[in-house]
C-alpha atoms as a PDB file:
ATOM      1  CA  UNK A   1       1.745 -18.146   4.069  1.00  0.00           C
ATOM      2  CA  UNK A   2       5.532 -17.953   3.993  1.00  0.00           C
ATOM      3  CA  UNK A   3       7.698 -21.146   4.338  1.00  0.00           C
ATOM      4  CA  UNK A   4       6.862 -20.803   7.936  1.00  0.00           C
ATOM      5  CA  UNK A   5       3.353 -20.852   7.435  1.00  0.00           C
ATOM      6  CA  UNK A   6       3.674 -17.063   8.701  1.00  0.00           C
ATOM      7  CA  UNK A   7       1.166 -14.524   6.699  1.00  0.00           C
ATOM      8  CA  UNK A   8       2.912 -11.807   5.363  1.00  0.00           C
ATOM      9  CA  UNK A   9       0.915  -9.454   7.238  1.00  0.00           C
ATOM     10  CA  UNK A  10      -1.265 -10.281  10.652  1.00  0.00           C
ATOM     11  CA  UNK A  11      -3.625  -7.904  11.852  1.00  0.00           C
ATOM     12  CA  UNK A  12      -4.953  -8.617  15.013  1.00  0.00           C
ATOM     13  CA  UNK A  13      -8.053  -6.109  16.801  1.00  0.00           C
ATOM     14  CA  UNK A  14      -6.527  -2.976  15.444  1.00  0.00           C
ATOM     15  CA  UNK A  15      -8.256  -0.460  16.552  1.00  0.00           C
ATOM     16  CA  UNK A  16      -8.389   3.291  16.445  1.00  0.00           C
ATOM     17  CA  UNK A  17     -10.300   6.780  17.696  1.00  0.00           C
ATOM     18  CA  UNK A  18      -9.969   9.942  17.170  1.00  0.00           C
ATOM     19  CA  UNK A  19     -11.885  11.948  19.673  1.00  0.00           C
ATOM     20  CA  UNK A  20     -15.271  10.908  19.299  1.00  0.00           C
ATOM     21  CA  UNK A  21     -14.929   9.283  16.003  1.00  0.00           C
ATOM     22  CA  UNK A  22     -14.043   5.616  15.387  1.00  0.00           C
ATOM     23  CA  UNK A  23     -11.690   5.173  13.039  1.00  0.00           C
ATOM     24  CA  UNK A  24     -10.670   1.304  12.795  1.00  0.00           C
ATOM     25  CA  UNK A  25     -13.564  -0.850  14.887  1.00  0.00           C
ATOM     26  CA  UNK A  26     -10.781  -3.962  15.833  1.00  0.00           C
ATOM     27  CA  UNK A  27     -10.026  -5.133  12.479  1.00  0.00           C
ATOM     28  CA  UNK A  28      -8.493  -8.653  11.982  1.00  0.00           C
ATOM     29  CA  UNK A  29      -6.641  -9.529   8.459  1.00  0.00           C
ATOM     30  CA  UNK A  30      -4.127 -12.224   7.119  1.00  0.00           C
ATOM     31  CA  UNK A  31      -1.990 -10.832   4.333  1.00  0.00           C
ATOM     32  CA  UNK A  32      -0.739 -14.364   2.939  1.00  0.00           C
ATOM     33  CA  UNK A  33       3.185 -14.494   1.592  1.00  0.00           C
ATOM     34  CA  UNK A  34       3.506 -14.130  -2.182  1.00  0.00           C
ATOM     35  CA  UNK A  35      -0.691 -13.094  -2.970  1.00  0.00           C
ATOM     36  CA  UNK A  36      -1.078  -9.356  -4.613  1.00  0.00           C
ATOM     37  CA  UNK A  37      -3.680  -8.080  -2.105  1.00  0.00           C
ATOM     38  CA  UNK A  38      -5.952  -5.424  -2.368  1.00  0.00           C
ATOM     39  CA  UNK A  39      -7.489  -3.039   0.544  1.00  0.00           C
ATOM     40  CA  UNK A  40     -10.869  -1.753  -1.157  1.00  0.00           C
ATOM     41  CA  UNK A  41     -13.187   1.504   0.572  1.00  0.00           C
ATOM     42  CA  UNK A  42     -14.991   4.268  -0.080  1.00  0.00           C
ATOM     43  CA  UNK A  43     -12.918   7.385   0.926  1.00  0.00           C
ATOM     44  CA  UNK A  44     -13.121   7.966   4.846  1.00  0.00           C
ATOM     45  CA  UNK A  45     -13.706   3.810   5.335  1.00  0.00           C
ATOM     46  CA  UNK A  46     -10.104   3.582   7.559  1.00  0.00           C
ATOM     47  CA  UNK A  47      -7.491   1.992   4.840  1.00  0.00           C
ATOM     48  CA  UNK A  48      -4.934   4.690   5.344  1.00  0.00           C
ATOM     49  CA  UNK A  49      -5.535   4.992   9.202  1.00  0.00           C
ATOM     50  CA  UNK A  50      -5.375   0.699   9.364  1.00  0.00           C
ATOM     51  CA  UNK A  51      -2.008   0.551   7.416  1.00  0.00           C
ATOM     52  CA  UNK A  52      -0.405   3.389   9.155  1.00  0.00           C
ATOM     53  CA  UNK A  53      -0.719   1.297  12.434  1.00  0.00           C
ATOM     54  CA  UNK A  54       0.030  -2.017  10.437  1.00  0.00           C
ATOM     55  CA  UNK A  55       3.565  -0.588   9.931  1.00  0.00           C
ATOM     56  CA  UNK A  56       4.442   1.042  12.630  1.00  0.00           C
ATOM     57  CA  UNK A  57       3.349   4.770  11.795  1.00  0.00           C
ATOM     58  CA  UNK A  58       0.374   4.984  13.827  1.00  0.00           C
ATOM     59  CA  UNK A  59      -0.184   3.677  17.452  1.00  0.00           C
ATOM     60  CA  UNK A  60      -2.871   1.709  17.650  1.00  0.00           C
ATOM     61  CA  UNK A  61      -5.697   2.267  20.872  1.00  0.00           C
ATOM     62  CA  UNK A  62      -5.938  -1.428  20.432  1.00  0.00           C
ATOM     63  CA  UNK A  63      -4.226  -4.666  18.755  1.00  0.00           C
ATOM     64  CA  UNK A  64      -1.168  -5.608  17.277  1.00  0.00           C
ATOM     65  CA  UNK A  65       0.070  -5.884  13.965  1.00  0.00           C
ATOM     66  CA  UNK A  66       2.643  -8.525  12.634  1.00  0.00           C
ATOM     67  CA  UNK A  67       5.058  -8.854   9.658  1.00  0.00           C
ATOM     68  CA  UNK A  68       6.340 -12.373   8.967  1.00  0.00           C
ATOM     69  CA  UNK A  69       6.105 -13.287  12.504  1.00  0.00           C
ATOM     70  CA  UNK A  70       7.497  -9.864  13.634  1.00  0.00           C
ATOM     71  CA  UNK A  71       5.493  -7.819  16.239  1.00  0.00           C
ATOM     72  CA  UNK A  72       5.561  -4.550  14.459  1.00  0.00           C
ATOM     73  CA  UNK A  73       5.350  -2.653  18.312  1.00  0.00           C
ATOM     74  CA  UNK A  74       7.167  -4.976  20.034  1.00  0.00           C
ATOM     75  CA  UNK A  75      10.367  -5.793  17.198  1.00  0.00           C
ATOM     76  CA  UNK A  76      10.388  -3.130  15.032  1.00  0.00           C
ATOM     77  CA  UNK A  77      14.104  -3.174  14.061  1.00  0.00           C
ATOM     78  CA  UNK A  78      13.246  -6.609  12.245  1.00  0.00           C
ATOM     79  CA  UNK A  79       9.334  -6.051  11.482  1.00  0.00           C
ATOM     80  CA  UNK A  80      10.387  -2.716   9.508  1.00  0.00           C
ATOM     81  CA  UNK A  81      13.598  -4.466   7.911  1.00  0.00           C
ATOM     82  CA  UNK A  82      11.291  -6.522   5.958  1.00  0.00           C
ATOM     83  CA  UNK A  83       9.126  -4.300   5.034  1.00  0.00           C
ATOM     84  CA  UNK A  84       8.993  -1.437   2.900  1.00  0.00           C
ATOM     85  CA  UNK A  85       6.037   1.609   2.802  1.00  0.00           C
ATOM     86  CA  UNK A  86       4.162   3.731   0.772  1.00  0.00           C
ATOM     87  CA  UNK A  87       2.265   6.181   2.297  1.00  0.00           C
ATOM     88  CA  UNK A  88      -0.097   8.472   0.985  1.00  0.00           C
ATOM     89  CA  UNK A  89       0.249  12.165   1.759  1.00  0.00           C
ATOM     90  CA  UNK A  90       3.565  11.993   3.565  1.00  0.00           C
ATOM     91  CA  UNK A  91       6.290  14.118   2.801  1.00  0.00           C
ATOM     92  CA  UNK A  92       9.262  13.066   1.069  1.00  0.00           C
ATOM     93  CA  UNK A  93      12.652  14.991   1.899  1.00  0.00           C
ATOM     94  CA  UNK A  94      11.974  16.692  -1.306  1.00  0.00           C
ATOM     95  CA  UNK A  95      14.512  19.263  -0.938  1.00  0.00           C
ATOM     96  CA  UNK A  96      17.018  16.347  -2.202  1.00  0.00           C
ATOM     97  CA  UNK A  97      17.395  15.035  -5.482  1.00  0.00           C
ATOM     98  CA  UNK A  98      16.454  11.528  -6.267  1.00  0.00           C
ATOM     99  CA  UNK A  99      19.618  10.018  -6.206  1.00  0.00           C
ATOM    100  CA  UNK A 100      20.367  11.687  -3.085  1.00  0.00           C
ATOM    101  CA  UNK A 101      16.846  10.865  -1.286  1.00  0.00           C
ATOM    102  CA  UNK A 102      17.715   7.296  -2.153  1.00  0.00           C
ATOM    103  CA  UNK A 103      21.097   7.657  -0.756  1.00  0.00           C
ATOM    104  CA  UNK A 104      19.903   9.550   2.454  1.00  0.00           C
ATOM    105  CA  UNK A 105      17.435   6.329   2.342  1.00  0.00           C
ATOM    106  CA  UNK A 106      19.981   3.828   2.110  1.00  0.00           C
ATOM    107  CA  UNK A 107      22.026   5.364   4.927  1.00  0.00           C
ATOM    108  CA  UNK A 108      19.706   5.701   7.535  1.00  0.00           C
ATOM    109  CA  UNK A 109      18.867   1.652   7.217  1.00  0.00           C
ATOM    110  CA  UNK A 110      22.468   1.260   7.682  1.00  0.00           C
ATOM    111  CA  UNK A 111      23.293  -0.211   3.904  1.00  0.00           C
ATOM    112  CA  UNK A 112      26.450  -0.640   2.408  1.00  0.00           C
ATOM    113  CA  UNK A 113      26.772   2.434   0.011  1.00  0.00           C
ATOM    114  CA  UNK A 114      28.244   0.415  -2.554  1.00  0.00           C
ATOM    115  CA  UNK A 115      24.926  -1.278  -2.980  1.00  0.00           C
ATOM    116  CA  UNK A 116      22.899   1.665  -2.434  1.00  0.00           C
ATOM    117  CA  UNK A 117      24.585   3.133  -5.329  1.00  0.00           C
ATOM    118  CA  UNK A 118      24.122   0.137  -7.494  1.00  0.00           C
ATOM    119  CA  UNK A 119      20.376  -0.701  -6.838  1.00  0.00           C
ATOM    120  CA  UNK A 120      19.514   3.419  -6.760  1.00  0.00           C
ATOM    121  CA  UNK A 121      21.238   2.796 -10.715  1.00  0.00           C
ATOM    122  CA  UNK A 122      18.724   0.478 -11.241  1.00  0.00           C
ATOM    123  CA  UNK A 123      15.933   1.462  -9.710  1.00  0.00           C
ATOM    124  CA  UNK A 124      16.068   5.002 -11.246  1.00  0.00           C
ATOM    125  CA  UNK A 125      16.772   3.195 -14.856  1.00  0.00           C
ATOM    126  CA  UNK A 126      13.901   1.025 -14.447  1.00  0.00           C
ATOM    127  CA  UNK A 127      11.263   3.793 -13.172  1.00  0.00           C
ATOM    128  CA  UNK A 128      12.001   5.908 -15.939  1.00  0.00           C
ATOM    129  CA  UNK A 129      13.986   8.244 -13.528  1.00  0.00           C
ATOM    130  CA  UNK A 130      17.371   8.084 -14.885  1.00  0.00           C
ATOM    131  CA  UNK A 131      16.735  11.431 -16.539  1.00  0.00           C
ATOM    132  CA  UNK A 132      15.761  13.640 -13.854  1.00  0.00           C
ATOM    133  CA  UNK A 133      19.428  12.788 -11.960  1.00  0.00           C
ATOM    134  CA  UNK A 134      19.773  16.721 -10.691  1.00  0.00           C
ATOM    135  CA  UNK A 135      16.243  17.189 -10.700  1.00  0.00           C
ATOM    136  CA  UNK A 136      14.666  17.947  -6.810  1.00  0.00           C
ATOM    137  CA  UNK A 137      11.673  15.836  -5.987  1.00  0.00           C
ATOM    138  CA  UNK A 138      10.030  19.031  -4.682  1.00  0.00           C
ATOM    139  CA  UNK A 139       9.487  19.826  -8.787  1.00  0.00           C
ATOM    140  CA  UNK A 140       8.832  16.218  -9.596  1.00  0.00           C
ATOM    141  CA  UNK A 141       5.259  15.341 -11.014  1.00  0.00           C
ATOM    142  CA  UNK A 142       3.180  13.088  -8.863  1.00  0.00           C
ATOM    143  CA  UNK A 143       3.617  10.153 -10.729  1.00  0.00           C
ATOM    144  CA  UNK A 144       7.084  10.987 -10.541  1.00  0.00           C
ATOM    145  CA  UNK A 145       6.747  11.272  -7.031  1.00  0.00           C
ATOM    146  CA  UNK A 146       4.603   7.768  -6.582  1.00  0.00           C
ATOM    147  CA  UNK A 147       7.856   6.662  -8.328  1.00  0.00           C
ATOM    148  CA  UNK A 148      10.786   7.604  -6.501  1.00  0.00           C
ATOM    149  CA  UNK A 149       8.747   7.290  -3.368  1.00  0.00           C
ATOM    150  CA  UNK A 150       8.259   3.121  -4.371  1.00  0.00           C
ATOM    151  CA  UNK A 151      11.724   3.537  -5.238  1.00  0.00           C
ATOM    152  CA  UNK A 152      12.790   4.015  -1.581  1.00  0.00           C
ATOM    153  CA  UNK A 153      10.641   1.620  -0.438  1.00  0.00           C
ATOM    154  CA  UNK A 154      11.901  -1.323  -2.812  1.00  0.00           C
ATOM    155  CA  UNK A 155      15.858  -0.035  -1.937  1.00  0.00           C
ATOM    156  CA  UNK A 156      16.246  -2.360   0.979  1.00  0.00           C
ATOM    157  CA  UNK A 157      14.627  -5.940  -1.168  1.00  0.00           C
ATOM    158  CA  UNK A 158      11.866  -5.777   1.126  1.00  0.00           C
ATOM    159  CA  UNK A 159       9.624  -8.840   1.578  1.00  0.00           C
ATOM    160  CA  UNK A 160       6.624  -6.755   2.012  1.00  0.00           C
ATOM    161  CA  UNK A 161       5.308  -3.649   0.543  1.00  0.00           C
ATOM    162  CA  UNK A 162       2.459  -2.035   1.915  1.00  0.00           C
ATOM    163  CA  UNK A 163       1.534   1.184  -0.809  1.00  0.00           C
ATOM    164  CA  UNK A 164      -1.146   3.290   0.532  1.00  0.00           C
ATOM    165  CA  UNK A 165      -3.007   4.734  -2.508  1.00  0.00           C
ATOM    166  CA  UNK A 166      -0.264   3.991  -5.103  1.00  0.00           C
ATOM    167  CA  UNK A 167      -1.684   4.416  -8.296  1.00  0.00           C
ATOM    168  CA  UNK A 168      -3.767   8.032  -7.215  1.00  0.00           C
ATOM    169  CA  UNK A 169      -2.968  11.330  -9.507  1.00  0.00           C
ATOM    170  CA  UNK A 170      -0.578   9.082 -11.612  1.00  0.00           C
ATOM    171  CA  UNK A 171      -0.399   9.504 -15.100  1.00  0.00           C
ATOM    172  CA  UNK A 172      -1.348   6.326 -17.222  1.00  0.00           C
ATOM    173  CA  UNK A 173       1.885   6.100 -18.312  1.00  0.00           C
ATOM    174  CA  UNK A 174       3.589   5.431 -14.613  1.00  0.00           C
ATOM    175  CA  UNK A 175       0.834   3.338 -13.901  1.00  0.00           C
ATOM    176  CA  UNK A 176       1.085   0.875 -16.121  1.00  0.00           C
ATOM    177  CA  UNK A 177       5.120   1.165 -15.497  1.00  0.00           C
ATOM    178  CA  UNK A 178       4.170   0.664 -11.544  1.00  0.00           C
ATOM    179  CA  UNK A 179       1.945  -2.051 -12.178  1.00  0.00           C
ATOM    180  CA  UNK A 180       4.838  -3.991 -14.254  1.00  0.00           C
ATOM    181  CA  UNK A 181       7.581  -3.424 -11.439  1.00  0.00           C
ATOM    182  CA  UNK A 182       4.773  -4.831  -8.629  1.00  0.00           C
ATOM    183  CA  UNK A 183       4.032  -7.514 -10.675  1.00  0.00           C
ATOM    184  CA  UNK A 184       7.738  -8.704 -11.207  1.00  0.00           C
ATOM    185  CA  UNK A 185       8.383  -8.022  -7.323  1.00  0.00           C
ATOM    186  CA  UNK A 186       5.360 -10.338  -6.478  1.00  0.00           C
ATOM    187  CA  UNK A 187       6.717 -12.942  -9.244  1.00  0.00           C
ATOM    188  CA  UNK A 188       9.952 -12.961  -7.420  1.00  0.00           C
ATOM    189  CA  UNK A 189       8.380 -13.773  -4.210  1.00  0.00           C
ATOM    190  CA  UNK A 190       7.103 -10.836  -2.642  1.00  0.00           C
ATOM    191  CA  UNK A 191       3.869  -9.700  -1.212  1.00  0.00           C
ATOM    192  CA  UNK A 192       1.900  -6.668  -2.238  1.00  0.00           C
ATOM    193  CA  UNK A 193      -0.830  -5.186  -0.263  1.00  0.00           C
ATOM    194  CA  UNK A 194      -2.342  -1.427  -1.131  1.00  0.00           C
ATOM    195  CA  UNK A 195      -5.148   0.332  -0.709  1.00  0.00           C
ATOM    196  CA  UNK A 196      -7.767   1.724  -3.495  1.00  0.00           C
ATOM    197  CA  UNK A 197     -10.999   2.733  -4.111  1.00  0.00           C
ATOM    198  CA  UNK A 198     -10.850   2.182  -8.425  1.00  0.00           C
ATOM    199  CA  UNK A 199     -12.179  -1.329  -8.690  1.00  0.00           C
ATOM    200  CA  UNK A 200     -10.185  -1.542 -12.443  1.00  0.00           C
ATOM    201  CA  UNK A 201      -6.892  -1.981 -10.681  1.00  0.00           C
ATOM    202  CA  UNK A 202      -8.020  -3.863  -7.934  1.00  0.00           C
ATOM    203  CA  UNK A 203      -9.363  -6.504 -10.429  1.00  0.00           C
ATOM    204  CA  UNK A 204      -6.628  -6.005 -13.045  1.00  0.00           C
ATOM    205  CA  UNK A 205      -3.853  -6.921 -10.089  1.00  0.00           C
ATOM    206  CA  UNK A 206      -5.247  -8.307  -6.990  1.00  0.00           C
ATOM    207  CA  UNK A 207      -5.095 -12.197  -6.487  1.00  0.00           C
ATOM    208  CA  UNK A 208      -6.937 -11.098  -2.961  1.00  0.00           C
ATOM    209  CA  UNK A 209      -9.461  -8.610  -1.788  1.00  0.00           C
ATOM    210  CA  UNK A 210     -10.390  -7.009   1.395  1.00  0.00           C
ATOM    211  CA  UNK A 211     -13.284  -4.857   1.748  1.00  0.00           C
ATOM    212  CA  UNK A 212     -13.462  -2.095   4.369  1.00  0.00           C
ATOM    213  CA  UNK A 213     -16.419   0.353   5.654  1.00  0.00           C
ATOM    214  CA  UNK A 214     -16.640   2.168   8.566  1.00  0.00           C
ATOM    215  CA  UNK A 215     -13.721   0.841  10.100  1.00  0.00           C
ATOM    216  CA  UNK A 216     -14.726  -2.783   9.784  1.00  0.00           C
ATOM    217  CA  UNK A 217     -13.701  -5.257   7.394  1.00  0.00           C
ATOM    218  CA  UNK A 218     -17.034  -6.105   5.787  1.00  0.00           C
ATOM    219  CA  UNK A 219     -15.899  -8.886   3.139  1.00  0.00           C
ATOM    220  CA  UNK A 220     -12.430 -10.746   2.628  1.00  0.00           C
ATOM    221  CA  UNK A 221     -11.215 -13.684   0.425  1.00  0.00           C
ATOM    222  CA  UNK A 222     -10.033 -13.984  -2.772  1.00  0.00           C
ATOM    223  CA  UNK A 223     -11.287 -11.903  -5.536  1.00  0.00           C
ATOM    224  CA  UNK A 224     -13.009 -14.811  -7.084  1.00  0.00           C
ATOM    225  CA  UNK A 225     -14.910 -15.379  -3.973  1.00  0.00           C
ATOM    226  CA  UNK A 226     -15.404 -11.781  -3.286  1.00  0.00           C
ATOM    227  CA  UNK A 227     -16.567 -11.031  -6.258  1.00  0.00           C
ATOM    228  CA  UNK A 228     -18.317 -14.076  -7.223  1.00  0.00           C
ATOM    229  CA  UNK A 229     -20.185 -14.273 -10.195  1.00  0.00           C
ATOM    230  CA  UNK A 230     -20.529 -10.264 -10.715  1.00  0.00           C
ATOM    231  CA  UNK A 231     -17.991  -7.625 -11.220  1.00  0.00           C
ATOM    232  CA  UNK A 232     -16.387  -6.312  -8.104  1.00  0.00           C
ATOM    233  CA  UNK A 233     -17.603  -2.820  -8.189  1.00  0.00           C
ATOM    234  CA  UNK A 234     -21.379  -4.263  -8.067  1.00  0.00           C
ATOM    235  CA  UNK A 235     -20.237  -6.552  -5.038  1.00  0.00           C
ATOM    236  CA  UNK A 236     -18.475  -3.112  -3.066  1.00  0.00           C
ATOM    237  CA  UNK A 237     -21.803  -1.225  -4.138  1.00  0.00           C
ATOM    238  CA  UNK A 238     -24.020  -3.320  -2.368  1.00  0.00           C
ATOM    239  CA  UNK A 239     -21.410  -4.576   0.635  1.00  0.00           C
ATOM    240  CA  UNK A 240     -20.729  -0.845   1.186  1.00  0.00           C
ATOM    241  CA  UNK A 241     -23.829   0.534   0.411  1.00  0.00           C
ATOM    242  CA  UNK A 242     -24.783   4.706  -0.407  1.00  0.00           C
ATOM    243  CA  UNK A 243     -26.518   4.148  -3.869  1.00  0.00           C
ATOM    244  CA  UNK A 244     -29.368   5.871  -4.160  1.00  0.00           C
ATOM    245  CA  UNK A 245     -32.230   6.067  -6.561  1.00  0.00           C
ATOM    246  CA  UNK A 246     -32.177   9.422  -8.571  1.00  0.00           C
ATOM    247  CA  UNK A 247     -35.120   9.316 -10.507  1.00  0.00           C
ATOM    248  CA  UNK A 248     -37.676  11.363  -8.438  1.00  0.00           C
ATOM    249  CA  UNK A 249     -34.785  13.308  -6.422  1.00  0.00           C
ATOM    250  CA  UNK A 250     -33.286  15.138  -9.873  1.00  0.00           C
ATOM    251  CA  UNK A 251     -36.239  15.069 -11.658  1.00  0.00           C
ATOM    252  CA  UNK A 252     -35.064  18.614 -12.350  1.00  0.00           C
ATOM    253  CA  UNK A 253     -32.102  17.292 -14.379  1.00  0.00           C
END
């Protein structure tokens, strides 16, 4: 909880179809201020469908979603000026450079360019970006592209930062620089929540866990009580379930 006693983040009944399918079955989740928090599920469970309508990406059928207080549907001028995204999968205006994406960034939230500049100095020093100044982001890597993309979303000093999938297809190298800046950001106050499927991290960072299957949230606390007195991945094995004997079935192996 913030001073306030405000979670971070405050999912309430989200909800979401498509077509026939069920995507997010009304899930309910407090995000609290300053914890490092970790959205575990197998690929297809709803993580990247339940954050884009927790910031404001995605319409939810059903619920609401609140930053700090702020109704992300109903306030999103201040919801989304505390907040800075992730995503996975969308495009970045790669055509750009990435001091001019963070520019372009800066200016559309209205900054003063002066401090655009400055942080965009830093931020570009301190992911290891400095060097690719006249580079496009189009012919970036894609940890390169993980960075400049958490770049943009740390411009503004959000107090939230919701990463969808931020450590997948990145090199070792960027992940352990990632890690370090998301760590310091939490240090300094913020709150982290992103979603995974590779227990390592999860464990490695998370001061909080969230489990989600089929839309639902199937087991939520912190990792110590998640996990209790096993590893984590044994505890999402068995909470999400699909393990299957393979004795008899590859016998042929």
């Amino acid at each position: 909880m913030d001073g306030n006693g405000r979670p971070a983040l405050a999912l309430r009944g989200l909800a979401k179809r498509f077509d026939h399918k069920v995507a997010v079955a009304g899930v309910d989740l407090d995000v609290p201020a300053g914890s490092f928090y970790g959205l575990l599920g197998p690929n297809g469970a709803g993580k990247t469908t339940t954050l884009s309508m927790a910031v404001g990406l995605l319409r939810p059928d059903a619920g609401t979603a609140y930053v700090l207080g702020h109704e992300v549907w109903a306030d999103p001028i201040e919801a989304k000026r505390l907040l800075g995204v992730l995503p996975d999968g969308v495009r970045l205006f790669d055509r750009l450079t990435g001091p001019e994406l963070l520019a372009y960034h800066g200016l559309l939230r209205g900054m003063d360019p002066q401090v655009v500049d400055q942080r965009a100095r830093e931020l570009l020093d301190v992911l290891a970006l400095a060097d690719s100044g006249r580079t496009m982001v189009i012919d970036y890597s894609a940890g390169m592209k993980k960075k400049i993309g958490l770049a943009c979303a740390l411009l503004h000093a959000p107090r939230l930062l919701v990463l969808d999938e931020p450590f997948e297809a990145v090199d070792p190298v960027s992940a352990a620089l990632i890690r370090d800046i998301l760590h310091r950001y939490v240090t300094g106050g913020g709150t982290v929540i992103f979603s995974s499927h590779v227990m390592e991290v999860v464990e490695r960072l998370c001061s909080h866990v969230a489990i989600l299957a089929d839309g639902a949230i199937k087991r939520v606390g912190t990792l110590a009580e998640v996990r209790g007195d096993r590893s984590l991945e044994d505890t999402f094995v068995e909470v999400v379930g699909g393990r299957t004997a393979t004795g008899e079935e590859l016998a042929w192996l």
